[in-house]
PDB file of N, CA and C in Angstrom:
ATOM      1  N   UNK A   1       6.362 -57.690  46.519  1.00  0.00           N
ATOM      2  CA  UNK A   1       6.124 -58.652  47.568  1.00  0.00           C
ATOM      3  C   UNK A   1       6.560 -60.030  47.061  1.00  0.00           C
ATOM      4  N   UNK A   2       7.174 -61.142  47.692  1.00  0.00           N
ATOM      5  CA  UNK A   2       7.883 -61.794  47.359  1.00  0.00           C
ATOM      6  C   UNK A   2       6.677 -63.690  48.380  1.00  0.00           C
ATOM      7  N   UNK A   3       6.672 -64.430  47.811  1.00  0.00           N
ATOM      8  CA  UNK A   3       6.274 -65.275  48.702  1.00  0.00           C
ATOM      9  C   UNK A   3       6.743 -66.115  49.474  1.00  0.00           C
ATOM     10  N   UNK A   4       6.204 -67.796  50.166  1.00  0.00           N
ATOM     11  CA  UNK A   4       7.433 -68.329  50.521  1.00  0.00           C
ATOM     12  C   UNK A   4       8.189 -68.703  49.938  1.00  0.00           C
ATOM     13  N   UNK A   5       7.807 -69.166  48.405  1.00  0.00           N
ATOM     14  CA  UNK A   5       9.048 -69.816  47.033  1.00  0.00           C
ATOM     15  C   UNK A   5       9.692 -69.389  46.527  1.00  0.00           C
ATOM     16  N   UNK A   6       9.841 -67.336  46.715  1.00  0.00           N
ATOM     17  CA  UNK A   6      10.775 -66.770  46.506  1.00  0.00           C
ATOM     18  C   UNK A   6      10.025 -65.823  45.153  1.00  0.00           C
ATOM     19  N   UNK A   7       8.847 -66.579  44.589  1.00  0.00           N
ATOM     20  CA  UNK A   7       8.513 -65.485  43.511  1.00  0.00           C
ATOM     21  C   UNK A   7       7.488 -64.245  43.861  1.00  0.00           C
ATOM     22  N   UNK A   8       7.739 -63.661  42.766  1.00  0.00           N
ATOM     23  CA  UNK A   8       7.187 -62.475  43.455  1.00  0.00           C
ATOM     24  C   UNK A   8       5.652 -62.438  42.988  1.00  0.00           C
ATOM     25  N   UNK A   9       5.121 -61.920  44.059  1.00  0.00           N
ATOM     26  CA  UNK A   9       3.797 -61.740  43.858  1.00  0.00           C
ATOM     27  C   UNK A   9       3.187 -59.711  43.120  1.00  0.00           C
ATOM     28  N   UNK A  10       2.093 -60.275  42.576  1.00  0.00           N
ATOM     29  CA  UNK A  10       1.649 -58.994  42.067  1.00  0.00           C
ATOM     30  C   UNK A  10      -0.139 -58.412  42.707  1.00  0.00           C
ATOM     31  N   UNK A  11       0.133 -57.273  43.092  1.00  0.00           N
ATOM     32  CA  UNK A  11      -1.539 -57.115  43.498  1.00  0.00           C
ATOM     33  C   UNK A  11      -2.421 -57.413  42.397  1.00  0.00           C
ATOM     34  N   UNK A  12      -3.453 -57.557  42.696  1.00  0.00           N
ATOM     35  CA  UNK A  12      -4.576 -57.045  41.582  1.00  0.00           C
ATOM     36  C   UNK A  12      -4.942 -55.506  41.805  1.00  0.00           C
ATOM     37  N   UNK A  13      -4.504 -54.804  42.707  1.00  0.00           N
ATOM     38  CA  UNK A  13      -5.351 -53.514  42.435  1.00  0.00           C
ATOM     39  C   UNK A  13      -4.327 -52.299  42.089  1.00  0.00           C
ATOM     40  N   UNK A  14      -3.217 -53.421  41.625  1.00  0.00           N
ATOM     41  CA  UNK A  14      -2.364 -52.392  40.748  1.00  0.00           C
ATOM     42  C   UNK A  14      -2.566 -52.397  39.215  1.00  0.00           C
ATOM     43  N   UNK A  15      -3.554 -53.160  38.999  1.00  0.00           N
ATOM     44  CA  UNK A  15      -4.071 -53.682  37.678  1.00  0.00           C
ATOM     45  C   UNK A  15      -4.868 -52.652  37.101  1.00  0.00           C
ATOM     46  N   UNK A  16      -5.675 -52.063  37.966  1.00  0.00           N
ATOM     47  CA  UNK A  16      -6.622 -51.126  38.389  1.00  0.00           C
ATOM     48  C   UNK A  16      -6.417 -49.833  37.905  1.00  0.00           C
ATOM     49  N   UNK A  17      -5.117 -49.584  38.421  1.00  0.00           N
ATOM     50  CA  UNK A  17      -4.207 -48.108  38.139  1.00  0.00           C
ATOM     51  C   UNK A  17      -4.551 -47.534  36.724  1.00  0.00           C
ATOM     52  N   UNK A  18      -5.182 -46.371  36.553  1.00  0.00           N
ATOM     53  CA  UNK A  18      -4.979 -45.894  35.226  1.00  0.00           C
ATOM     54  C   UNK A  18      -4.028 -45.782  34.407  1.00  0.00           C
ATOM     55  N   UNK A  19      -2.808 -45.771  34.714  1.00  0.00           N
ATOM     56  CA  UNK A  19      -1.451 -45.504  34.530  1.00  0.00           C
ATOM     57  C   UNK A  19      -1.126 -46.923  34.087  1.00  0.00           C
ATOM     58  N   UNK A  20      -1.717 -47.704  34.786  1.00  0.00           N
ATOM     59  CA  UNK A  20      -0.956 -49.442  34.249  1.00  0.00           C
ATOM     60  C   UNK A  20      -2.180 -49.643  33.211  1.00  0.00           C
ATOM     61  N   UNK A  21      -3.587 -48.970  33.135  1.00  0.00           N
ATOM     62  CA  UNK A  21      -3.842 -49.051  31.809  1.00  0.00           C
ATOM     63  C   UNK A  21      -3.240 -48.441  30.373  1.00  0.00           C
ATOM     64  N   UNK A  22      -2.736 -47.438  30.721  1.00  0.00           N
ATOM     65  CA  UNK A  22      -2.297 -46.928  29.678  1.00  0.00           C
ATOM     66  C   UNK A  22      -1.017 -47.874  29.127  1.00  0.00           C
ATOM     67  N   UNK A  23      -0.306 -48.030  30.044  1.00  0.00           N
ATOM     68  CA  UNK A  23       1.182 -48.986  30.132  1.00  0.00           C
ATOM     69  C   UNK A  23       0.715 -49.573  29.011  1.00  0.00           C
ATOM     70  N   UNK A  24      -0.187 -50.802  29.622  1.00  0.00           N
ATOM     71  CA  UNK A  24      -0.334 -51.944  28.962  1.00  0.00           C
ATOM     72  C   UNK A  24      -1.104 -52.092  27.365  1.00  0.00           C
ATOM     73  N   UNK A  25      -1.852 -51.047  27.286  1.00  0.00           N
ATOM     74  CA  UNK A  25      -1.906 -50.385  25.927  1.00  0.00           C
ATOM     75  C   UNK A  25      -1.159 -50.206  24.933  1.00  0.00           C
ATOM     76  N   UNK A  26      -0.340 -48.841  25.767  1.00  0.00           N
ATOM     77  CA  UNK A  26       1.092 -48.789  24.759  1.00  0.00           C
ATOM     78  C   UNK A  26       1.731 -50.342  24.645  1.00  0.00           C
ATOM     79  N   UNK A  27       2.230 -51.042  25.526  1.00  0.00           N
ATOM     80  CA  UNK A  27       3.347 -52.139  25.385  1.00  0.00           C
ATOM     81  C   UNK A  27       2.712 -53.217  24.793  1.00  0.00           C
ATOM     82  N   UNK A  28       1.466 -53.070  23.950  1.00  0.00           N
ATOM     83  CA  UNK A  28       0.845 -54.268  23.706  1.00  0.00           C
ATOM     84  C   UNK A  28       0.825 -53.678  21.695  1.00  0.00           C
ATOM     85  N   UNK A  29       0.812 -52.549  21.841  1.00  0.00           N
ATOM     86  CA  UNK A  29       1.138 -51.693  20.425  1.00  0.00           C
ATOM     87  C   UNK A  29       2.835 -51.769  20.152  1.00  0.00           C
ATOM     88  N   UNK A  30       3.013 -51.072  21.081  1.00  0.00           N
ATOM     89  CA  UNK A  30       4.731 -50.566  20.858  1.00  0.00           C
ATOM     90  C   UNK A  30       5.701 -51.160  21.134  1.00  0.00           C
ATOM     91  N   UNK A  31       5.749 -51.928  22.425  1.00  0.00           N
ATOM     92  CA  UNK A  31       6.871 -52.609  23.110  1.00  0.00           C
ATOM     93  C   UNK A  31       7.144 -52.102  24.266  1.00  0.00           C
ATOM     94  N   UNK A  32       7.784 -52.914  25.097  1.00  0.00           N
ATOM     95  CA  UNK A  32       8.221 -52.242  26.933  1.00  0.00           C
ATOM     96  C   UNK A  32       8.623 -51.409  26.929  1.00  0.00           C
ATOM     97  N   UNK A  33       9.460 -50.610  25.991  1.00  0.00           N
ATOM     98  CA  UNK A  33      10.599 -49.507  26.496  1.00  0.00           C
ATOM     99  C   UNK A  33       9.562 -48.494  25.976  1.00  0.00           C
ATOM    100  N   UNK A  34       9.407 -48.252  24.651  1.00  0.00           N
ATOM    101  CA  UNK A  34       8.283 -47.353  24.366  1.00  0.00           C
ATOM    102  C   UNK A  34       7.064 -47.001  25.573  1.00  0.00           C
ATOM    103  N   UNK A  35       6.192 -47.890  25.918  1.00  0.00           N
ATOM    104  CA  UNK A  35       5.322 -47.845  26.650  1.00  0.00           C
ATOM    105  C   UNK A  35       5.836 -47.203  28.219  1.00  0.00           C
ATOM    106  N   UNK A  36       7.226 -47.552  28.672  1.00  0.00           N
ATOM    107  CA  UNK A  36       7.455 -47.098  30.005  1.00  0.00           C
ATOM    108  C   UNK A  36       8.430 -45.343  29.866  1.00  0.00           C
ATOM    109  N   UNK A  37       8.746 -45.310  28.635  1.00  0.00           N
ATOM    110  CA  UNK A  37       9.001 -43.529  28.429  1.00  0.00           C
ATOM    111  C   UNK A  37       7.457 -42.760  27.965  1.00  0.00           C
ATOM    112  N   UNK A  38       6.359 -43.706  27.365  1.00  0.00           N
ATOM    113  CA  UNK A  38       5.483 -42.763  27.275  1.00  0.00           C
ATOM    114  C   UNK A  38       4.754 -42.894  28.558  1.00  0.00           C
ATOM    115  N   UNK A  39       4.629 -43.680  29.370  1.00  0.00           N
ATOM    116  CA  UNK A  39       3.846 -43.779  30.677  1.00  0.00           C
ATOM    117  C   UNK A  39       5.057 -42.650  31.644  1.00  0.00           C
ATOM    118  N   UNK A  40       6.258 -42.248  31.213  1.00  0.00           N
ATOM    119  CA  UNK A  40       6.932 -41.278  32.224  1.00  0.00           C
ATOM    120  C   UNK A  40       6.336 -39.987  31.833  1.00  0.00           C
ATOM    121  N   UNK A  41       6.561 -39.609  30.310  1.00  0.00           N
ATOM    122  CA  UNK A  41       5.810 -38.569  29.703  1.00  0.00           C
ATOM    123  C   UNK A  41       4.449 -38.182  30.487  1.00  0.00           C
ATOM    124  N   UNK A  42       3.698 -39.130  30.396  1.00  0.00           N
ATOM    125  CA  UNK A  42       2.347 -38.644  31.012  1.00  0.00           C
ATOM    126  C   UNK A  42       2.192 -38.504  32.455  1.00  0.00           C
ATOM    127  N   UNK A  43       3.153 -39.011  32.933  1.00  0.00           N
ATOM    128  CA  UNK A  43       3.153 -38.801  34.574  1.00  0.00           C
ATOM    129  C   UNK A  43       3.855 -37.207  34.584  1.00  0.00           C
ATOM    130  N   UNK A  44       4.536 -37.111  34.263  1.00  0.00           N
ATOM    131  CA  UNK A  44       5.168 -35.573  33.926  1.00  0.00           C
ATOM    132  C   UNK A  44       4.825 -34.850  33.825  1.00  0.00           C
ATOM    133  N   UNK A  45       4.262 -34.460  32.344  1.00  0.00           N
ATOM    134  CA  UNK A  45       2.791 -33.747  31.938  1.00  0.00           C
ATOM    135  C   UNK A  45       1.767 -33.504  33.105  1.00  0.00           C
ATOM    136  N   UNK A  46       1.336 -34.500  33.640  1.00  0.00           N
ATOM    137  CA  UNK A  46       0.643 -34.209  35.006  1.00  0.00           C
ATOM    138  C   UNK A  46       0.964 -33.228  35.881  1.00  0.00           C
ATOM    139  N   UNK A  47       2.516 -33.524  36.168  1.00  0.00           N
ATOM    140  CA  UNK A  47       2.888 -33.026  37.687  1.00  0.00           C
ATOM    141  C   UNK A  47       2.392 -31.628  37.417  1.00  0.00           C
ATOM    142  N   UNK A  48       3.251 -31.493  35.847  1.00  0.00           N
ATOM    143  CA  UNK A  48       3.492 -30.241  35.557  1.00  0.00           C
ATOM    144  C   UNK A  48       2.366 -29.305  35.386  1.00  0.00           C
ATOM    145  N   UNK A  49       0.932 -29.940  35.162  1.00  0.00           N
ATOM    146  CA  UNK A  49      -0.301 -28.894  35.187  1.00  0.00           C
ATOM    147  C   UNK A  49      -0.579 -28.854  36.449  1.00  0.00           C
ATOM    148  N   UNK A  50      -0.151 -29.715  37.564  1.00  0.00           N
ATOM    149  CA  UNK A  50      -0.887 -29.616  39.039  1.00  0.00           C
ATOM    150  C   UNK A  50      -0.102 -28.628  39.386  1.00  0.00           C
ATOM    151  N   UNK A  51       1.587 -28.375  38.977  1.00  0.00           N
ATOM    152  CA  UNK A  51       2.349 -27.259  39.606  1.00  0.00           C
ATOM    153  C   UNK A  51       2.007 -26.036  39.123  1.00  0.00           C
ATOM    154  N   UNK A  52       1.886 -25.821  37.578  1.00  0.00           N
ATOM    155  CA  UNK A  52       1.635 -24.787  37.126  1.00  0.00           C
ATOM    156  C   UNK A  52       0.363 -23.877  37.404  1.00  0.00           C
ATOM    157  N   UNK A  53      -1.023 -24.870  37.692  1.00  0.00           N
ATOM    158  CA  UNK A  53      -1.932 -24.498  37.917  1.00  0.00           C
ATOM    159  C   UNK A  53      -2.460 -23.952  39.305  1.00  0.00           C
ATOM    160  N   UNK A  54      -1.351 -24.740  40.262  1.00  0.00           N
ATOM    161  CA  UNK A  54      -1.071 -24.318  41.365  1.00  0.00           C
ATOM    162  C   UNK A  54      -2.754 -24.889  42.540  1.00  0.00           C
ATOM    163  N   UNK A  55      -2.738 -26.069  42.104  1.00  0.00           N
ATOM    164  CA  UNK A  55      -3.736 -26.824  42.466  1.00  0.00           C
ATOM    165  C   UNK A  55      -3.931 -28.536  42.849  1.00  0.00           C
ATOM    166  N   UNK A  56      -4.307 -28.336  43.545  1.00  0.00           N
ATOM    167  CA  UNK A  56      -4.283 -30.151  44.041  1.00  0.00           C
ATOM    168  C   UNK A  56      -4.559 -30.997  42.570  1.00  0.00           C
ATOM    169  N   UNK A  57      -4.294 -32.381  43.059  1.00  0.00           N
ATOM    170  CA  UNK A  57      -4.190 -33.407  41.753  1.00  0.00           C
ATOM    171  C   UNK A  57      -5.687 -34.168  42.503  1.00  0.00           C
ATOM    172  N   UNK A  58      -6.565 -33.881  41.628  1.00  0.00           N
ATOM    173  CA  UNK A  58      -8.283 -34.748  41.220  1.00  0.00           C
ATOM    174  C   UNK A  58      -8.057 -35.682  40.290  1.00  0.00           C
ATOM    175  N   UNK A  59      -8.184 -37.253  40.774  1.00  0.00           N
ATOM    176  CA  UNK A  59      -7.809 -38.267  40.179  1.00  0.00           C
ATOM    177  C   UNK A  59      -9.327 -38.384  39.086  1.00  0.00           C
ATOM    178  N   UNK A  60      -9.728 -38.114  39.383  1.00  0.00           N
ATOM    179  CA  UNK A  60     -11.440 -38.101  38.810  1.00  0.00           C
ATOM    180  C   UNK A  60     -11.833 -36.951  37.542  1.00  0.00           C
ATOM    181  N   UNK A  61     -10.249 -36.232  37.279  1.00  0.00           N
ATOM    182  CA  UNK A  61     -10.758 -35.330  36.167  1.00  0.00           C
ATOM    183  C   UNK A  61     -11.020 -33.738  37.366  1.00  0.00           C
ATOM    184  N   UNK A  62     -12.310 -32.779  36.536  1.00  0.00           N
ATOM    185  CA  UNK A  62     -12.346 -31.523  36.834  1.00  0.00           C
ATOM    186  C   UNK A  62     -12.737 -31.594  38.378  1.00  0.00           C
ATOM    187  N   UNK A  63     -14.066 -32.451  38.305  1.00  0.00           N
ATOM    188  CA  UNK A  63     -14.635 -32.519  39.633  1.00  0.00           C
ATOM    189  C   UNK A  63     -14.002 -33.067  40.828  1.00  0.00           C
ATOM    190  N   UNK A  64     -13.855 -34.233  40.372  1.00  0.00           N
ATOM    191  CA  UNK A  64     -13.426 -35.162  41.522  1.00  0.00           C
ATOM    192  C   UNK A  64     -12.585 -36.384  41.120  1.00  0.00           C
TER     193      UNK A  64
END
């Protein structure tokens, strides 16, 4: 999202995202590029147990 001065704006409740916690973890250890191939890794890893398991994606872990 962009404003009227042309810069771009950022949510806060993308801050939120588990995924941009991890990001910012790694890139605060490792560096940007590191942190955004291991944040692909783990998005991956994911898909791949929701496909294999042949089951919806529970953002909450086992339960919920």
């Amino acid at each position: 999202m962009v404003d009227d001065e042309g810069t771009e704006m950022r949510s806060e409740v993308a801050d939120e995202h588990p995924r941009h916690r991890i990001y910012n973890k790694i890139k605060a250890r490792r560096g940007e590029k590191v942190a955004i191939v291991a944040t692909a890794r783990r998005m991956a890893e994911l898909v791949y147990w929701v496909l294999t398991r042949e089951e919806y994606y529970s953002k909450g872990g086992v339960d919920g």
